[in-house]
C-alpha atoms as a PDB file:
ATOM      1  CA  UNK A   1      94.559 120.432 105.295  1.00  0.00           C
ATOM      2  CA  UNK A   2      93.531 117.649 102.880  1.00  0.00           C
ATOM      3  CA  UNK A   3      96.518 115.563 101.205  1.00  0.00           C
ATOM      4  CA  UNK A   4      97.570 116.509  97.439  1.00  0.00           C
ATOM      5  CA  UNK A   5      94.815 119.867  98.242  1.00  0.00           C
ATOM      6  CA  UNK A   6      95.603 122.936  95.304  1.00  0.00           C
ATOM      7  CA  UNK A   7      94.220 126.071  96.041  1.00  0.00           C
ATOM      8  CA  UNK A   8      93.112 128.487  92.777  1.00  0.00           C
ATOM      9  CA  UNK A   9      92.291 131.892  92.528  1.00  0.00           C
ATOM     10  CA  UNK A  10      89.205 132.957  89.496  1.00  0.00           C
ATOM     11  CA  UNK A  11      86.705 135.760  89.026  1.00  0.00           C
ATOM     12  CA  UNK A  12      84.341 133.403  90.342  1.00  0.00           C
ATOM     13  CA  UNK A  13      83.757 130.517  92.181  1.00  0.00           C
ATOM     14  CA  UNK A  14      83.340 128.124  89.183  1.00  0.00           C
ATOM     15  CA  UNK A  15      86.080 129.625  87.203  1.00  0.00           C
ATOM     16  CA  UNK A  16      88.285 129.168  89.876  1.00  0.00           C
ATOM     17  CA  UNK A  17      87.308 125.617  90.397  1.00  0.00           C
ATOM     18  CA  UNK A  18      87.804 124.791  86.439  1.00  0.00           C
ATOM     19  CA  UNK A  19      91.678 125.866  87.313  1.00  0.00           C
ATOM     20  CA  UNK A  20      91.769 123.739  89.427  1.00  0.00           C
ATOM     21  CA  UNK A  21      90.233 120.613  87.309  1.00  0.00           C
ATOM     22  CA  UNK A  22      92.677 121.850  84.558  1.00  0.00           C
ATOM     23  CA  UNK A  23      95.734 121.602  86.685  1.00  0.00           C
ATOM     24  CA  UNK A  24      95.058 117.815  88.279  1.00  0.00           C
ATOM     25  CA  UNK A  25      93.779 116.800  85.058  1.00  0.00           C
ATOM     26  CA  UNK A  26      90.439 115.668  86.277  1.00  0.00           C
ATOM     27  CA  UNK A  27      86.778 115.971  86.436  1.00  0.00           C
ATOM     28  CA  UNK A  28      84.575 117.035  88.993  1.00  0.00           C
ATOM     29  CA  UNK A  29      83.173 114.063  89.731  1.00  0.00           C
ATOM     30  CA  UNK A  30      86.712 112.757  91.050  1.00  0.00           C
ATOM     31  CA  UNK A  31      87.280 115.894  93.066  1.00  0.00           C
ATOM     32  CA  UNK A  32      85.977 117.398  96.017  1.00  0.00           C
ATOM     33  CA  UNK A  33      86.374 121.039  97.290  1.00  0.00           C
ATOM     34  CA  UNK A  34      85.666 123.526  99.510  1.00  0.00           C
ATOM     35  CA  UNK A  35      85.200 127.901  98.905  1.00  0.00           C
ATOM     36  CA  UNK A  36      87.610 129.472 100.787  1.00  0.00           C
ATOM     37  CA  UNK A  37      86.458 132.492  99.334  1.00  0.00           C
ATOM     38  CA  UNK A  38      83.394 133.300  97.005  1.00  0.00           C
ATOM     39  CA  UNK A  39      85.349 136.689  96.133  1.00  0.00           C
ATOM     40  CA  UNK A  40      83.609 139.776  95.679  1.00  0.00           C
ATOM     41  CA  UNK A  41      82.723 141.661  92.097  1.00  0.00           C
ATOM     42  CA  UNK A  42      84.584 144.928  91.019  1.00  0.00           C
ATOM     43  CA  UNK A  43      82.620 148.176  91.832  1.00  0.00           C
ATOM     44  CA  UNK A  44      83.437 151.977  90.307  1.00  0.00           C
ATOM     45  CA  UNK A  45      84.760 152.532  93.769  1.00  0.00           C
ATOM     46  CA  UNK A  46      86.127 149.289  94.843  1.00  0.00           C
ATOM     47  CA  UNK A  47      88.334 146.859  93.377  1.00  0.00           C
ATOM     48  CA  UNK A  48      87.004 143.215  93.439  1.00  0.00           C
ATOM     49  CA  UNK A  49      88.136 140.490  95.467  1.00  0.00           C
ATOM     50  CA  UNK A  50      89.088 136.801  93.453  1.00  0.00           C
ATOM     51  CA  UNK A  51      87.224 133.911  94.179  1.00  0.00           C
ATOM     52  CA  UNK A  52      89.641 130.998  96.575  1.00  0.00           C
ATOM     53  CA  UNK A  53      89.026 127.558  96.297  1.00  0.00           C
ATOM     54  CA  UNK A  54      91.070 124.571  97.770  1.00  0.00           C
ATOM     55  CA  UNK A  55      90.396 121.390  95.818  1.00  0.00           C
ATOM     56  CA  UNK A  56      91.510 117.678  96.535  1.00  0.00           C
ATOM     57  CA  UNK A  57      90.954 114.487  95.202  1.00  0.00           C
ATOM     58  CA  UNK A  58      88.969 111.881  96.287  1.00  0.00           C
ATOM     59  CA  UNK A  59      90.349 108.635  97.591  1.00  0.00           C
ATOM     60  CA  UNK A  60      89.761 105.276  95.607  1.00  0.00           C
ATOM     61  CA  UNK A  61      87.179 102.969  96.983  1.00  0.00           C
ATOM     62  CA  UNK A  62      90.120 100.828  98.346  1.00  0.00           C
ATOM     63  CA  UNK A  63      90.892 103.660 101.178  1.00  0.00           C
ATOM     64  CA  UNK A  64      87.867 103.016 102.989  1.00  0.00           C
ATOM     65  CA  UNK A  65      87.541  99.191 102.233  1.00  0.00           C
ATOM     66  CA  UNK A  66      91.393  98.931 103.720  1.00  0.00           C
ATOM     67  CA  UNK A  67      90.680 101.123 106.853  1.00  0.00           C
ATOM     68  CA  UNK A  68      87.413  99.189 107.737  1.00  0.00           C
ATOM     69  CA  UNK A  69      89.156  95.767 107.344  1.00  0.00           C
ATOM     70  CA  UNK A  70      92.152  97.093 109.175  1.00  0.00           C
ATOM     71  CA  UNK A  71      90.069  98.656 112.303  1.00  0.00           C
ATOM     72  CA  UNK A  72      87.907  94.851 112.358  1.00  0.00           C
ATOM     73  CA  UNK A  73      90.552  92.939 112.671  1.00  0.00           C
ATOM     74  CA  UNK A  74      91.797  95.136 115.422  1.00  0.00           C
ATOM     75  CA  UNK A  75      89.233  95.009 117.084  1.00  0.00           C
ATOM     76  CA  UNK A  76      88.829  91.686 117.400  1.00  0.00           C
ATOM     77  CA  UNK A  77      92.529  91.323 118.593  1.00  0.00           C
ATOM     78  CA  UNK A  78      91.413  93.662 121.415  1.00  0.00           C
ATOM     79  CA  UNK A  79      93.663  96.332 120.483  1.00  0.00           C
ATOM     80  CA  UNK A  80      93.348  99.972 120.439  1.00  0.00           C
ATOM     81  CA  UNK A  81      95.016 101.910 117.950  1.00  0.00           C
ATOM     82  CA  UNK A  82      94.743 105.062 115.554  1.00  0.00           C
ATOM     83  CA  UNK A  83      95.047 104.489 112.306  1.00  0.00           C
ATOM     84  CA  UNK A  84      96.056 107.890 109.716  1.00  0.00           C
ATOM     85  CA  UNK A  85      95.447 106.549 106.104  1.00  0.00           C
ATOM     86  CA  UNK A  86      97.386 108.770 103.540  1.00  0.00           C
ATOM     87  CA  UNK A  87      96.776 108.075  99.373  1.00  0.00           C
ATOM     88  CA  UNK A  88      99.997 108.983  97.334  1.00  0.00           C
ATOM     89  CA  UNK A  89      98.390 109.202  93.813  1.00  0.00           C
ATOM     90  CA  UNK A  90     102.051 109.610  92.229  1.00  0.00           C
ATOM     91  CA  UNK A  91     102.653 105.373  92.886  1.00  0.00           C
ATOM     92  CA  UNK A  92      99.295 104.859  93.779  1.00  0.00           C
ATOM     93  CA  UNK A  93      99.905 103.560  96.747  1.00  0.00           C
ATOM     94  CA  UNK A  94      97.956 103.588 100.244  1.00  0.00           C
ATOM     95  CA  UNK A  95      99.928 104.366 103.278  1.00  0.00           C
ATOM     96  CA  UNK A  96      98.616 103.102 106.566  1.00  0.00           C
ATOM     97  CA  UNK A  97     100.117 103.875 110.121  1.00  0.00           C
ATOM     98  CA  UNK A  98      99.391 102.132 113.192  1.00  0.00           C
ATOM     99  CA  UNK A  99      99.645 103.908 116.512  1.00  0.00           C
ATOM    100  CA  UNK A 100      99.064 102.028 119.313  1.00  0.00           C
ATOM    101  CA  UNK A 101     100.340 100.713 122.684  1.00  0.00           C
ATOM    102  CA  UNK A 102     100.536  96.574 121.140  1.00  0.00           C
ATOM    103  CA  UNK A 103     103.155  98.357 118.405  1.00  0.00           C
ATOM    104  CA  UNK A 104     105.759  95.477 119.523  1.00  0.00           C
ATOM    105  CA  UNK A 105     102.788  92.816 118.821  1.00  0.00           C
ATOM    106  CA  UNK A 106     101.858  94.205 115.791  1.00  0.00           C
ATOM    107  CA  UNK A 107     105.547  94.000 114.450  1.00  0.00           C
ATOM    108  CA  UNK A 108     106.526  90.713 115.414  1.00  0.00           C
ATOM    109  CA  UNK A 109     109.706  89.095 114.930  1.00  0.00           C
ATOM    110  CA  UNK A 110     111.581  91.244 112.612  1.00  0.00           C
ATOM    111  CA  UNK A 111     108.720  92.649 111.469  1.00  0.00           C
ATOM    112  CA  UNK A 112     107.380  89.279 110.213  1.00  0.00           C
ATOM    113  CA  UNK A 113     103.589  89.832 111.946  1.00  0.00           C
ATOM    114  CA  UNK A 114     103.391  93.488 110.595  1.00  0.00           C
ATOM    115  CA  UNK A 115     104.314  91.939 106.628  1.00  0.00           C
ATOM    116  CA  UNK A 116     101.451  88.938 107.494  1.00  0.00           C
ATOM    117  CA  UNK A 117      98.902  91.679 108.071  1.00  0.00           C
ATOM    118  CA  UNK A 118     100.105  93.984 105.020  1.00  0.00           C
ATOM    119  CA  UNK A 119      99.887  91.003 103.011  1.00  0.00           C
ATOM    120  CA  UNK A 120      96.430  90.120 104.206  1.00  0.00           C
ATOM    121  CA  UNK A 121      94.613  93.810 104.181  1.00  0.00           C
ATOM    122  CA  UNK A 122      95.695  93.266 100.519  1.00  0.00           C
ATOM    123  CA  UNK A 123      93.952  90.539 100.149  1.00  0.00           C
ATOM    124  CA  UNK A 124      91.238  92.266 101.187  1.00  0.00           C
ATOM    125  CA  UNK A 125      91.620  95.399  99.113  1.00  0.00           C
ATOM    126  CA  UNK A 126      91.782  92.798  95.936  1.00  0.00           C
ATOM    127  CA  UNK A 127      93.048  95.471  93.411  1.00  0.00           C
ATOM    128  CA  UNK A 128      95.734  95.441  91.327  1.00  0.00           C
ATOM    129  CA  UNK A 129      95.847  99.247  91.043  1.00  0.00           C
ATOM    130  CA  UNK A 130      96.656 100.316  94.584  1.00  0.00           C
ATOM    131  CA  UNK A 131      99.829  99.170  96.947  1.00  0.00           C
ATOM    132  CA  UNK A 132      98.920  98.329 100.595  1.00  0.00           C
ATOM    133  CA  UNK A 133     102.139  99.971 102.903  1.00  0.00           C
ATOM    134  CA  UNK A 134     101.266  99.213 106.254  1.00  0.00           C
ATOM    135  CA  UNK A 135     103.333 100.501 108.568  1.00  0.00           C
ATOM    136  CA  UNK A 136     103.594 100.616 112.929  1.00  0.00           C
ATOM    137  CA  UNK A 137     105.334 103.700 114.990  1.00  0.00           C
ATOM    138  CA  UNK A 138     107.170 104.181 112.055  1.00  0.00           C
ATOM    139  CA  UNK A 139     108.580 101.010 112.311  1.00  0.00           C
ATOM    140  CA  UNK A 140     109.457 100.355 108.246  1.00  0.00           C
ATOM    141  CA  UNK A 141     111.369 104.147 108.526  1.00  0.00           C
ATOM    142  CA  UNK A 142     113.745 103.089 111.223  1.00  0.00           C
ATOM    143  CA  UNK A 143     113.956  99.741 109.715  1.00  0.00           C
ATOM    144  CA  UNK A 144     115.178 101.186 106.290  1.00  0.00           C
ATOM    145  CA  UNK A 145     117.168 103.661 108.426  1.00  0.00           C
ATOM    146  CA  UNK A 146     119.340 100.501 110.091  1.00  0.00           C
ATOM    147  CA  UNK A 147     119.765  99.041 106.783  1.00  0.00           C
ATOM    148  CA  UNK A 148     121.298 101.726 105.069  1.00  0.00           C
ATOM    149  CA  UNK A 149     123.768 101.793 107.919  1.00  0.00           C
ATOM    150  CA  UNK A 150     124.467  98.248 107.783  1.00  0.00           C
ATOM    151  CA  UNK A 151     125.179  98.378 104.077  1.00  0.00           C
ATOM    152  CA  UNK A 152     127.284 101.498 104.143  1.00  0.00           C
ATOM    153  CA  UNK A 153     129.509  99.994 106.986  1.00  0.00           C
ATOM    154  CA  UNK A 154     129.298  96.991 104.608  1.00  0.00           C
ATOM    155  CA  UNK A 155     130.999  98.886 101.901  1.00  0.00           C
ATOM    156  CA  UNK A 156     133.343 100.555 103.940  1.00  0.00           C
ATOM    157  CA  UNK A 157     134.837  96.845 105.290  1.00  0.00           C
ATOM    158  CA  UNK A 158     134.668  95.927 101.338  1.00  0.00           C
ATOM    159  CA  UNK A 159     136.909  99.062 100.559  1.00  0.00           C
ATOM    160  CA  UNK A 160     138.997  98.726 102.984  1.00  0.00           C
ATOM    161  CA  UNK A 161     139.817  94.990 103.015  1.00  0.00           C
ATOM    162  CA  UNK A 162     139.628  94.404  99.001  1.00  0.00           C
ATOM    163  CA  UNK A 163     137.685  91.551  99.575  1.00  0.00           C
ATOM    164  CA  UNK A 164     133.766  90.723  98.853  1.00  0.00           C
ATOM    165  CA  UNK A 165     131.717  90.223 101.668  1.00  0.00           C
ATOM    166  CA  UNK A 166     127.869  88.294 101.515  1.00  0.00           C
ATOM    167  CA  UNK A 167     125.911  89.385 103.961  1.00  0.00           C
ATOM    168  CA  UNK A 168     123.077  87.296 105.918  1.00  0.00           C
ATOM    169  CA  UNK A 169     119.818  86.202 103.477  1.00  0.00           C
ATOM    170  CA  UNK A 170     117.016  88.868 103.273  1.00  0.00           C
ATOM    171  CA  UNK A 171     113.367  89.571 101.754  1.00  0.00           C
ATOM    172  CA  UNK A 172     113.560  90.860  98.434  1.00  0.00           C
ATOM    173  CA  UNK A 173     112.697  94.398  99.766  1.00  0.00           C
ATOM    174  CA  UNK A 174     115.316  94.803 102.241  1.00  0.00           C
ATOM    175  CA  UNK A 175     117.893  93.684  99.266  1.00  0.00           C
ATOM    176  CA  UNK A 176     116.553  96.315  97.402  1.00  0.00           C
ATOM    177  CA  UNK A 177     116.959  98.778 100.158  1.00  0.00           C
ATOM    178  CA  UNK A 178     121.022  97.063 100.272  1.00  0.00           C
ATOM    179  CA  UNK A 179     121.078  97.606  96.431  1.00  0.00           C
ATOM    180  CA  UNK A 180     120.043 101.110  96.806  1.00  0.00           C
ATOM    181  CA  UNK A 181     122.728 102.096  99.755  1.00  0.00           C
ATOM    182  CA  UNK A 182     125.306 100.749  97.485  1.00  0.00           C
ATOM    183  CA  UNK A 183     125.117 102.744  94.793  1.00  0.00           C
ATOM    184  CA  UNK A 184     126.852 105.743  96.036  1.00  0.00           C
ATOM    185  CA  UNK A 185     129.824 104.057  95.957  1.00  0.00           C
ATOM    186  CA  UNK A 186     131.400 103.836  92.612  1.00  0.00           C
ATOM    187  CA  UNK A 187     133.996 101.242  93.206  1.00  0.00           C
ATOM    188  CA  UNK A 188     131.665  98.843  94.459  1.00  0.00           C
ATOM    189  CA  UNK A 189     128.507  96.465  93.424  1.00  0.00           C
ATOM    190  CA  UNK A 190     125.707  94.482  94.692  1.00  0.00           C
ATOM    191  CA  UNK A 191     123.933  91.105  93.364  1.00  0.00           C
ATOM    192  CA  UNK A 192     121.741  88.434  95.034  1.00  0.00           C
ATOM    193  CA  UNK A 193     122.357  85.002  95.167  1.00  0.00           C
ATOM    194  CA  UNK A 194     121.023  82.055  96.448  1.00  0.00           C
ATOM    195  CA  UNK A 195     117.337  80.636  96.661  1.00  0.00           C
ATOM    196  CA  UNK A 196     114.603  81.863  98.296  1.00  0.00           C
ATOM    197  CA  UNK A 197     114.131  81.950 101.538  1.00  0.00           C
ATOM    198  CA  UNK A 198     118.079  81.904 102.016  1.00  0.00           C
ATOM    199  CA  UNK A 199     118.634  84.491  99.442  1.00  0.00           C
ATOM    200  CA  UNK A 200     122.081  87.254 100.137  1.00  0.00           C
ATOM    201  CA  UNK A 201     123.188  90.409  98.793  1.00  0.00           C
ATOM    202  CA  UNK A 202     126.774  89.905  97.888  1.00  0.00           C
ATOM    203  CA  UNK A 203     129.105  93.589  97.853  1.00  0.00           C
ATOM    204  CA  UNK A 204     132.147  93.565  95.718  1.00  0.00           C
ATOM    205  CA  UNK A 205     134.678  95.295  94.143  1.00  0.00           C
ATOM    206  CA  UNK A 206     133.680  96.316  90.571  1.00  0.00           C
ATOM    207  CA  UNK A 207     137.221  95.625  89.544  1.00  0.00           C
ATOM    208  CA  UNK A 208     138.448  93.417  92.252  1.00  0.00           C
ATOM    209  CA  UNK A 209     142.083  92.423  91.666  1.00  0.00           C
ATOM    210  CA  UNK A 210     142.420  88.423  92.857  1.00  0.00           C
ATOM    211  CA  UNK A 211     145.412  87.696  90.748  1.00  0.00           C
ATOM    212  CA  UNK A 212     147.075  87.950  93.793  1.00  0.00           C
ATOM    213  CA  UNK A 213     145.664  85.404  95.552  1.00  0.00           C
ATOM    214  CA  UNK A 214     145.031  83.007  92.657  1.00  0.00           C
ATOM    215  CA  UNK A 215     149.042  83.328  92.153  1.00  0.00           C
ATOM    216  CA  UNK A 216     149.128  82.560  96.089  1.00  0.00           C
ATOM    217  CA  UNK A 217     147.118  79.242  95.380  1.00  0.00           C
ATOM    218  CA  UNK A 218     148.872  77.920  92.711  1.00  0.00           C
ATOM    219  CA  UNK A 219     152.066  78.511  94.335  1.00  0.00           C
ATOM    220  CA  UNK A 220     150.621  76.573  97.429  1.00  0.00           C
ATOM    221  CA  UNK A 221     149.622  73.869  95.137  1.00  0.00           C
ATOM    222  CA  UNK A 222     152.652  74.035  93.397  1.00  0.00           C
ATOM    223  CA  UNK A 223     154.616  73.641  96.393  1.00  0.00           C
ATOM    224  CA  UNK A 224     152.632  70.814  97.013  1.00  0.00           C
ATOM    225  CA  UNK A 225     152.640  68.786  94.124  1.00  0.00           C
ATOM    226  CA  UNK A 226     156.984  69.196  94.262  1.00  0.00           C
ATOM    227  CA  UNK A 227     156.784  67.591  97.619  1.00  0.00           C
ATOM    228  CA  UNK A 228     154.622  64.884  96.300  1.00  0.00           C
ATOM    229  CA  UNK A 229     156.760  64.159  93.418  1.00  0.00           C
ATOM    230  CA  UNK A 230     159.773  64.022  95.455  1.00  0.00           C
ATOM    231  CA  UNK A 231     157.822  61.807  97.493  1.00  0.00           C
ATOM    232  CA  UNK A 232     156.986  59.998  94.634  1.00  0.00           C
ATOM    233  CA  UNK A 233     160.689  59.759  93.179  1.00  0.00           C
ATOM    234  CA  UNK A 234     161.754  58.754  96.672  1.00  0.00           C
ATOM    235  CA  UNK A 235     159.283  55.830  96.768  1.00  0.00           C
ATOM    236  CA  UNK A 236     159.754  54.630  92.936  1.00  0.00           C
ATOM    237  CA  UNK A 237     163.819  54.462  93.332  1.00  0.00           C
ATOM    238  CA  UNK A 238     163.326  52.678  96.824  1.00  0.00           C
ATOM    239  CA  UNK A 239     160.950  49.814  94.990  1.00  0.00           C
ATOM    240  CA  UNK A 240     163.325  49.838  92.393  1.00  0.00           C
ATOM    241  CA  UNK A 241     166.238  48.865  94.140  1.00  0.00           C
ATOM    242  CA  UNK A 242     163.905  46.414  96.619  1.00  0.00           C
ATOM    243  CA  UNK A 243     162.852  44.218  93.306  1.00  0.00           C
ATOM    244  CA  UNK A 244     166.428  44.156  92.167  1.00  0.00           C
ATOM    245  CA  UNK A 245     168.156  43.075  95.379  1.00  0.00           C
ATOM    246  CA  UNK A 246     165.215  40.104  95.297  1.00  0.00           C
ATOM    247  CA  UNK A 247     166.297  39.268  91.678  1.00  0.00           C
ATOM    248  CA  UNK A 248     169.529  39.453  92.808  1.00  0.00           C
ATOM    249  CA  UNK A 249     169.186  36.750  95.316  1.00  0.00           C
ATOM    250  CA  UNK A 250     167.253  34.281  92.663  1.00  0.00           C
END
């Protein structure tokens, strides 16, 4: 069955078809369809049969012009693979999985060879209007799947310790996914710091209580500076009484 596909009932085939138009908010030109059913007329004997149609729309020019450049460049990396394209028309973007027995090639070190070619098919694709999402045995899923795990452990350490924790620098879309897997938590938040390419998701209390240790620290320094001025006092009466035992002697 074709993606985003309606199916509409009319007396006839083209009134069914205008339902259809009506409901994706479309012409005909943008659409196609196939007659499920061309009905069947009401008789004095017979009650008629509605007209079925199933109607999808067509995919932007950049569908085709991603899957050929995709499938070339395959080929001329020798690879075999099966590529299912799928057009969300709610983002507008263009979904591309790779199948193929060179998956581990494809992704590269933490997926840095499968973001390389992402980046390049939409190069090739040149439009502003649709989103390239490349994708390899599901790779991105399980990807997303480990960070939300990573973050919610995160938070759980960050509860439990009362104590912010910055984790290890990341893309700007796995910081997002972070972001996203923190917000569940009321207590807590997320920011990024840092420059690029060494930028970190930081996860803290929302109202983190450090009074504690700030009172810790200025008692240590505190402590500190008494020894010193002991010290200090120690020295200052020793020189004292050293230049007047030499004046002494004069």
């Amino acid at each position: 069955m074709q993606v985003n596909a309606i199916e509409k009932e009319g007396e006839t085939v083209d009134e069914a078809l205008q339902y259809a138009l009506d409901e994706l908010e479309t012409d005909l030109e943008s659409v196609e369809y196939s007659v499920l059913d061309e009905g069947s007329p009401s008789e004095e004997d017979a009650e008629g049969k509605p007209a079925l149609v199933r109607v999808w729309r067509k995919n932007p020019d950049e569908v085709a012009l991603a899957k050929s450049a995709l499938s070339q460049i395959l080929a001329s990396l020798d690879m075999q693979a099966e590529l299912e394209l799928k057009y969300n028309w709610d983002d507008n973007s263009l979904n591309i999985n790779i199948s193929s027995d060179d998956a581990g090639i494809l992704i590269g070190r933490q997926g840095q060879t499968l973001d390389a070619l992402q980046y390049l098919i939409q190069l090739v694709v040149n439009s502003k209007d649709v989103n390239i999402v490349l994708d390899v045995a599901n790779y991105r899923e399980r990807h997303k799947a480990h960070l939300i795990e990573v973050a919610e452990g995160i938070a759980e350490r960050v509860l439990r310790r009362r104590r912010r924790i910055t984790l290890k620098p990341m893309d700007a879309r796995d910081r997002k996914i972070i972001h996203e897997a923190i917000k569940p938590f009321p207590e807590l938040s997320s920011s990024s710091v840092g420059v690029e390419p060494n930028r970190r998701v930081v996860v803290s209390l929302k109202r983190a209580d450090y009074s504690s240790d700030r009172s810790s620290e200025r008692g240590e320094r505190g402590e500190r500076g008494e020894r010193g001025d002991r010290n200090g006092d120690r020295g200052g009466r020793s020189r004292y009484r050293h230049s007047r035992h030499r004046y002494q002697h004069r």
